[in-house]
PDB file of N, CA and C in Angstrom:
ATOM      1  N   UNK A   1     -11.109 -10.693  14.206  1.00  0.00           N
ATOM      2  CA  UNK A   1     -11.687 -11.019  15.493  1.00  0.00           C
ATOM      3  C   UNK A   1     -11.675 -12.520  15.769  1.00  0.00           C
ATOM      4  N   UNK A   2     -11.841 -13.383  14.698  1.00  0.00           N
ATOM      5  CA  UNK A   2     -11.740 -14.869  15.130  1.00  0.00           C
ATOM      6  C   UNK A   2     -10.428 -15.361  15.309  1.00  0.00           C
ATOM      7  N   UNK A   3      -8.997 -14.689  15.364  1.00  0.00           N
ATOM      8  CA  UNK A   3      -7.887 -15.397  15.515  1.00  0.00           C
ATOM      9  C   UNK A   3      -7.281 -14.455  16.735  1.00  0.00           C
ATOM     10  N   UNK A   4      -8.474 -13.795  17.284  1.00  0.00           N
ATOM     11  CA  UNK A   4      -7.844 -13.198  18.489  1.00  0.00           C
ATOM     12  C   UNK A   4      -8.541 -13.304  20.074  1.00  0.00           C
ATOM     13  N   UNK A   5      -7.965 -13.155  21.246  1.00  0.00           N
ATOM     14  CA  UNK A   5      -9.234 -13.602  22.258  1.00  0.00           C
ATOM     15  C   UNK A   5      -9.548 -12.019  22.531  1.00  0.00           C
ATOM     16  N   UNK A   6     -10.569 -12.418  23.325  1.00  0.00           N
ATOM     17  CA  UNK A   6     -10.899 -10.885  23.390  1.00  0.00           C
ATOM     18  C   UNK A   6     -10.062 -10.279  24.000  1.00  0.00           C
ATOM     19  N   UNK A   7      -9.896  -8.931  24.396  1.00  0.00           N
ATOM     20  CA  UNK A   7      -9.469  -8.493  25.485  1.00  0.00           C
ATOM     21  C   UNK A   7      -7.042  -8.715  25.587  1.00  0.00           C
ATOM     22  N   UNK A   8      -7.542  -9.462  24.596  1.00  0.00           N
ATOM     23  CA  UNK A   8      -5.665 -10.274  24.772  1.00  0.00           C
ATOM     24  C   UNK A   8      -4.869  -9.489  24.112  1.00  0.00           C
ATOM     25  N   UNK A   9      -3.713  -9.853  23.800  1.00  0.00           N
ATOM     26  CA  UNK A   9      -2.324  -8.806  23.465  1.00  0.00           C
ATOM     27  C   UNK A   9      -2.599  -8.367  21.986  1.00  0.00           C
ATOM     28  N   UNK A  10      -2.943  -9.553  21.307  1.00  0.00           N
ATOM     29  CA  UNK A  10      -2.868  -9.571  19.602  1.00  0.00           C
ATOM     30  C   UNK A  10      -4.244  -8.325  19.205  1.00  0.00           C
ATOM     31  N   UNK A  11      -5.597  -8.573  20.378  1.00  0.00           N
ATOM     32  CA  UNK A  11      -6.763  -7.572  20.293  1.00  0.00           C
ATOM     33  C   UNK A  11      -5.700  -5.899  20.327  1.00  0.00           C
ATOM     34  N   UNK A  12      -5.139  -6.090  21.625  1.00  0.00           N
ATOM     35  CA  UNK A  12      -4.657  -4.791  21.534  1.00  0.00           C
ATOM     36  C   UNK A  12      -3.802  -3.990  20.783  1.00  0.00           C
ATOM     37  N   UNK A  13      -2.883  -4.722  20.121  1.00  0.00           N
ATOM     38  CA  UNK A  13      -2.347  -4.596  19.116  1.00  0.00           C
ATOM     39  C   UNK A  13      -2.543  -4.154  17.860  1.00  0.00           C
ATOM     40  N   UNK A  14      -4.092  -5.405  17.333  1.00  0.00           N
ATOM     41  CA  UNK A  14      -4.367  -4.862  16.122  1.00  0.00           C
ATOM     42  C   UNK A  14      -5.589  -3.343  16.368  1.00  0.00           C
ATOM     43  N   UNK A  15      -6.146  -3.178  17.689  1.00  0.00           N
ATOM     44  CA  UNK A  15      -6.870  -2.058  17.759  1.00  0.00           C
ATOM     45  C   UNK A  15      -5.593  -0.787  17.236  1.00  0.00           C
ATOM     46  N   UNK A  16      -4.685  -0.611  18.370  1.00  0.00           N
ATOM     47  CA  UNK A  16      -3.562   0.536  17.909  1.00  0.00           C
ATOM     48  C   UNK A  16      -3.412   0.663  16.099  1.00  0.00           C
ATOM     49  N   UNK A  17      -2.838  -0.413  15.514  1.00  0.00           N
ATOM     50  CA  UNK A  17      -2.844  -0.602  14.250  1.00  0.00           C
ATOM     51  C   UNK A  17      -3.752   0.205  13.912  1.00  0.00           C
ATOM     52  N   UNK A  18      -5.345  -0.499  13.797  1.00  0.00           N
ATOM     53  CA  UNK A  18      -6.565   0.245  13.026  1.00  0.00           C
ATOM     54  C   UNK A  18      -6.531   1.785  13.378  1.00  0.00           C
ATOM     55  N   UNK A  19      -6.162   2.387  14.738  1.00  0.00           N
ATOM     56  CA  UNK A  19      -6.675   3.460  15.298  1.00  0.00           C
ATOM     57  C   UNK A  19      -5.490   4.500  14.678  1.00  0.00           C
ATOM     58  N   UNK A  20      -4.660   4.144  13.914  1.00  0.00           N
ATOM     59  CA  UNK A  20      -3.523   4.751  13.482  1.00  0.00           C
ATOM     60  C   UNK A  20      -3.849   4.962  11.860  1.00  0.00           C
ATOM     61  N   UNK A  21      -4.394   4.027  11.502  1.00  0.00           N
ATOM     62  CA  UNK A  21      -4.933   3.953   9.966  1.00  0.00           C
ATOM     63  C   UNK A  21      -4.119   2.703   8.932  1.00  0.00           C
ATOM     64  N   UNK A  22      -3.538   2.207   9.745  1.00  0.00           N
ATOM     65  CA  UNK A  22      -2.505   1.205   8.690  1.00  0.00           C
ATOM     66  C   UNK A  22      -3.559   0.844   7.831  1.00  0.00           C
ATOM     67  N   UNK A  23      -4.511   0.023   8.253  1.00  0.00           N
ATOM     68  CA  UNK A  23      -5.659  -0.183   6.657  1.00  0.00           C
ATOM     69  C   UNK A  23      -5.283   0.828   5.766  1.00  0.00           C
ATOM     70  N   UNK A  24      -5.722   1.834   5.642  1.00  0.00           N
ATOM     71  CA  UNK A  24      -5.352   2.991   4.546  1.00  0.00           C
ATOM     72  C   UNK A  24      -4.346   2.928   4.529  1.00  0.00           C
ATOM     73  N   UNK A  25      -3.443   3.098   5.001  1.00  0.00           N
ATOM     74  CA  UNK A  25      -1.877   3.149   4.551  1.00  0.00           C
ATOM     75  C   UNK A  25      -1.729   2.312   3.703  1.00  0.00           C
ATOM     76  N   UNK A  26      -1.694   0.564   4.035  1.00  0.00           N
ATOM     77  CA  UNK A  26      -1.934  -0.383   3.362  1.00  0.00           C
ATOM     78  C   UNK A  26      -1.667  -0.247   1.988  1.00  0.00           C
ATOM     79  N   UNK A  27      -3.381   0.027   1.565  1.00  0.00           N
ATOM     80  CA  UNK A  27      -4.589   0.175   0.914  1.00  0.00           C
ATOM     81  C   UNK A  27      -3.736   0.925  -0.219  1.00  0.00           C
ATOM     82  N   UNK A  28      -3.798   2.565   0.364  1.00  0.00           N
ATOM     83  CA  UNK A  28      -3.048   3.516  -0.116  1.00  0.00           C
ATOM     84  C   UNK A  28      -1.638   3.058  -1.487  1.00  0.00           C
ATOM     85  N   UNK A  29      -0.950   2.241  -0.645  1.00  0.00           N
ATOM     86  CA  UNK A  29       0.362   1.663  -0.759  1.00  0.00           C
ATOM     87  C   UNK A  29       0.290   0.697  -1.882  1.00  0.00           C
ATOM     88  N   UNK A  30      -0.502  -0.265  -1.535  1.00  0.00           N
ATOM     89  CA  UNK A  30      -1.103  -1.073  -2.644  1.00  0.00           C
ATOM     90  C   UNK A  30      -1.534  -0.596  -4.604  1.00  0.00           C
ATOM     91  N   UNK A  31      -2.271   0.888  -4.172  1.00  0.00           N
ATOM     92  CA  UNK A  31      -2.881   1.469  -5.302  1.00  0.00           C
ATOM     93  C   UNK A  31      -1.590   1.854  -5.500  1.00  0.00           C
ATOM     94  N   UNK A  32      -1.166   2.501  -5.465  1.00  0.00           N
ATOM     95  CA  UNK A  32       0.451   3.382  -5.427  1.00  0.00           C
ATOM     96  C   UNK A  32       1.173   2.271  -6.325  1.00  0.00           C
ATOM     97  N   UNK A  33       1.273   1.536  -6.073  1.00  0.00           N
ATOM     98  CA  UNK A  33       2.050   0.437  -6.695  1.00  0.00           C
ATOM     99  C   UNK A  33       1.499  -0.447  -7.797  1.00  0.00           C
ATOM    100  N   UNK A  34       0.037  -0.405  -7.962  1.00  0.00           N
ATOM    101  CA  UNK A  34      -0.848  -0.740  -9.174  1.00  0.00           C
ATOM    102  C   UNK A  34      -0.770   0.325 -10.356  1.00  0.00           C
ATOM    103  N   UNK A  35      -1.086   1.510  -9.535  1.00  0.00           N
ATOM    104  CA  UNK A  35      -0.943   2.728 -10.812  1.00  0.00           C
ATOM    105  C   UNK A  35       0.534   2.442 -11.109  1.00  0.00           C
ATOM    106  N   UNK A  36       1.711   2.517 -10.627  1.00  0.00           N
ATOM    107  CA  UNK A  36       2.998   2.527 -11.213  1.00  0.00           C
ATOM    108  C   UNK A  36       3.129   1.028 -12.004  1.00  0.00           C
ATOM    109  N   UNK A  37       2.696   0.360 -11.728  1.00  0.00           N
ATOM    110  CA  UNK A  37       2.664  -0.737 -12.975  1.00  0.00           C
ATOM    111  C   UNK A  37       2.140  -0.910 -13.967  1.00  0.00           C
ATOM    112  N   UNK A  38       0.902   0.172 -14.233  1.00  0.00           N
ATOM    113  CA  UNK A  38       0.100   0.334 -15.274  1.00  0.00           C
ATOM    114  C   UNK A  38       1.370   1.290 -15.871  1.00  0.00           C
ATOM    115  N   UNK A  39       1.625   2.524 -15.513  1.00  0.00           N
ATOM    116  CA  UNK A  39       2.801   3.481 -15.490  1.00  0.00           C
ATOM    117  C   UNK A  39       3.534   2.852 -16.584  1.00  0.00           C
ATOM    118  N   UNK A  40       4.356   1.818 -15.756  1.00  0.00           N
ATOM    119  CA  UNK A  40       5.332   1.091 -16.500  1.00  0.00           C
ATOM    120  C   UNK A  40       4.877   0.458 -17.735  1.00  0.00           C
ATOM    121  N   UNK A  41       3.722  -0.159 -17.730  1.00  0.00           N
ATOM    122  CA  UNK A  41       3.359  -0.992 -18.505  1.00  0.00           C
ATOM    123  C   UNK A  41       3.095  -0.373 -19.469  1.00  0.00           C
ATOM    124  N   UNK A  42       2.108   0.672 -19.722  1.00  0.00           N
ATOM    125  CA  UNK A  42       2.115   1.708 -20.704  1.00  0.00           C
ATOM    126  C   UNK A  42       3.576   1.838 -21.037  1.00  0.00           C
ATOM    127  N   UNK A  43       4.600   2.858 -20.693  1.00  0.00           N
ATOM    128  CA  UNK A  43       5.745   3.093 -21.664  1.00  0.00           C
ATOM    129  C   UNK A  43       6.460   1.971 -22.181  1.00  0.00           C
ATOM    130  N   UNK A  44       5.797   0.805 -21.386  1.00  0.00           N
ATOM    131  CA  UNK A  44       7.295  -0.374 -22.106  1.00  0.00           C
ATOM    132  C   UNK A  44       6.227  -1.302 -23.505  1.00  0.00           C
ATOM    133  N   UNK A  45       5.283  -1.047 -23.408  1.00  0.00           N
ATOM    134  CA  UNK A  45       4.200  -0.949 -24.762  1.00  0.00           C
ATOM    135  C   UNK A  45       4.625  -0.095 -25.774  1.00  0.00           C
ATOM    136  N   UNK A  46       4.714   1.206 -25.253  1.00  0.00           N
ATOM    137  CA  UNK A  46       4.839   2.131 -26.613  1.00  0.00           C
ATOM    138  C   UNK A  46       6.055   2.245 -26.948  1.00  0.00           C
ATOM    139  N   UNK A  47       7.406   1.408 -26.333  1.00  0.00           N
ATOM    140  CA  UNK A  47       8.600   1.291 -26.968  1.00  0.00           C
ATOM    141  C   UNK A  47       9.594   2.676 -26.063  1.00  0.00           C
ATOM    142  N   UNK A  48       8.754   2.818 -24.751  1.00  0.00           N
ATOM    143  CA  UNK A  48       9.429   4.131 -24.696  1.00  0.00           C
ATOM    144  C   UNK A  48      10.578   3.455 -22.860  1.00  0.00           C
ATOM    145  N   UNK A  49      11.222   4.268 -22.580  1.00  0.00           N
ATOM    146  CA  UNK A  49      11.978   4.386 -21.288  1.00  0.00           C
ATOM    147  C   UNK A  49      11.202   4.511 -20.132  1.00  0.00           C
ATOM    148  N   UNK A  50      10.646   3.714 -19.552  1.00  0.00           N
ATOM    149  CA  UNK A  50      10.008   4.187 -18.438  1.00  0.00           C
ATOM    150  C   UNK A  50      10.660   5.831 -17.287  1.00  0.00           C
ATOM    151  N   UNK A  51       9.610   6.649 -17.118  1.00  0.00           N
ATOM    152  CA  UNK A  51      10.294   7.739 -16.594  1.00  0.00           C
ATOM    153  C   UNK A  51      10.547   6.772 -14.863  1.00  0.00           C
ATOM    154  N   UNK A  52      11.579   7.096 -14.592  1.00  0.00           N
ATOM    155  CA  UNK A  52      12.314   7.486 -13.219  1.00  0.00           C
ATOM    156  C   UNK A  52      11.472   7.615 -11.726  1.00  0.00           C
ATOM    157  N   UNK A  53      10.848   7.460 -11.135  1.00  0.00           N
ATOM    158  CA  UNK A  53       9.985   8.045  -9.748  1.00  0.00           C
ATOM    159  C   UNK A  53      11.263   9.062  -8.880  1.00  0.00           C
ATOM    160  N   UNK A  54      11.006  10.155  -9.026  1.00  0.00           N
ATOM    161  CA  UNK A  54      11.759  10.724  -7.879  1.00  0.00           C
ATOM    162  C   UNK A  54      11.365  10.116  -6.962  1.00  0.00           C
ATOM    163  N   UNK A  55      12.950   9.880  -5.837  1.00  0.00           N
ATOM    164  CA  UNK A  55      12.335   9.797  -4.554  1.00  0.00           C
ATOM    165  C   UNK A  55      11.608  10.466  -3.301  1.00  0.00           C
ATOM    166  N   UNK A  56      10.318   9.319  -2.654  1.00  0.00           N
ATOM    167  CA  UNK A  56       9.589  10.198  -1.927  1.00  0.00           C
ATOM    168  C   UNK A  56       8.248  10.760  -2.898  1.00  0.00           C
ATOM    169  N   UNK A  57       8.439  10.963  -4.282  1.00  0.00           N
ATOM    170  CA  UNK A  57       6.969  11.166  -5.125  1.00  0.00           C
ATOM    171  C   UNK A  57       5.842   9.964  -4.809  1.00  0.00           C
ATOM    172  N   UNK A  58       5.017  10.727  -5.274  1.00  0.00           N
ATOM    173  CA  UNK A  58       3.646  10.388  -5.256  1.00  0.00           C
ATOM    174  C   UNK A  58       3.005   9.610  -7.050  1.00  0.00           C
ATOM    175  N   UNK A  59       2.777   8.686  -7.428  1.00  0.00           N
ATOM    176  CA  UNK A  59       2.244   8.461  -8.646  1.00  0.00           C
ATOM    177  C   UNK A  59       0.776   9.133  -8.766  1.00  0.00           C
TER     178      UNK A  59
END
């Protein structure tokens, strides 16, 4: 809210954004990509091949 005027293009913009959920998406996206680095990090510890992500899976 402080780098926008009220009522102006950037307000309307980021309302659509929020009202769509990008925060969660975000958010979502972020964890997604923390768990797969723990993922990784675990097998390349225990000496092993990291498994593959099909594409489009979910961690």
């Amino acid at each position: 809210d402080m780098v926008t005027s009220p009522g102006g293009t950037s307000a309307a913009a980021i309302y659509e954004l929020e009202r769509g959920r990008l925060r969660t998406v975000l958010a979502d996206a972020v964890w997604a990509a923390y768990r797969r680095t723990m993922s990784l990090s675990d097998s390349l510890s225990a000496g092993k091949d990291p498994e593959p992500m099909p594409p489009g899976s979910r961690s």
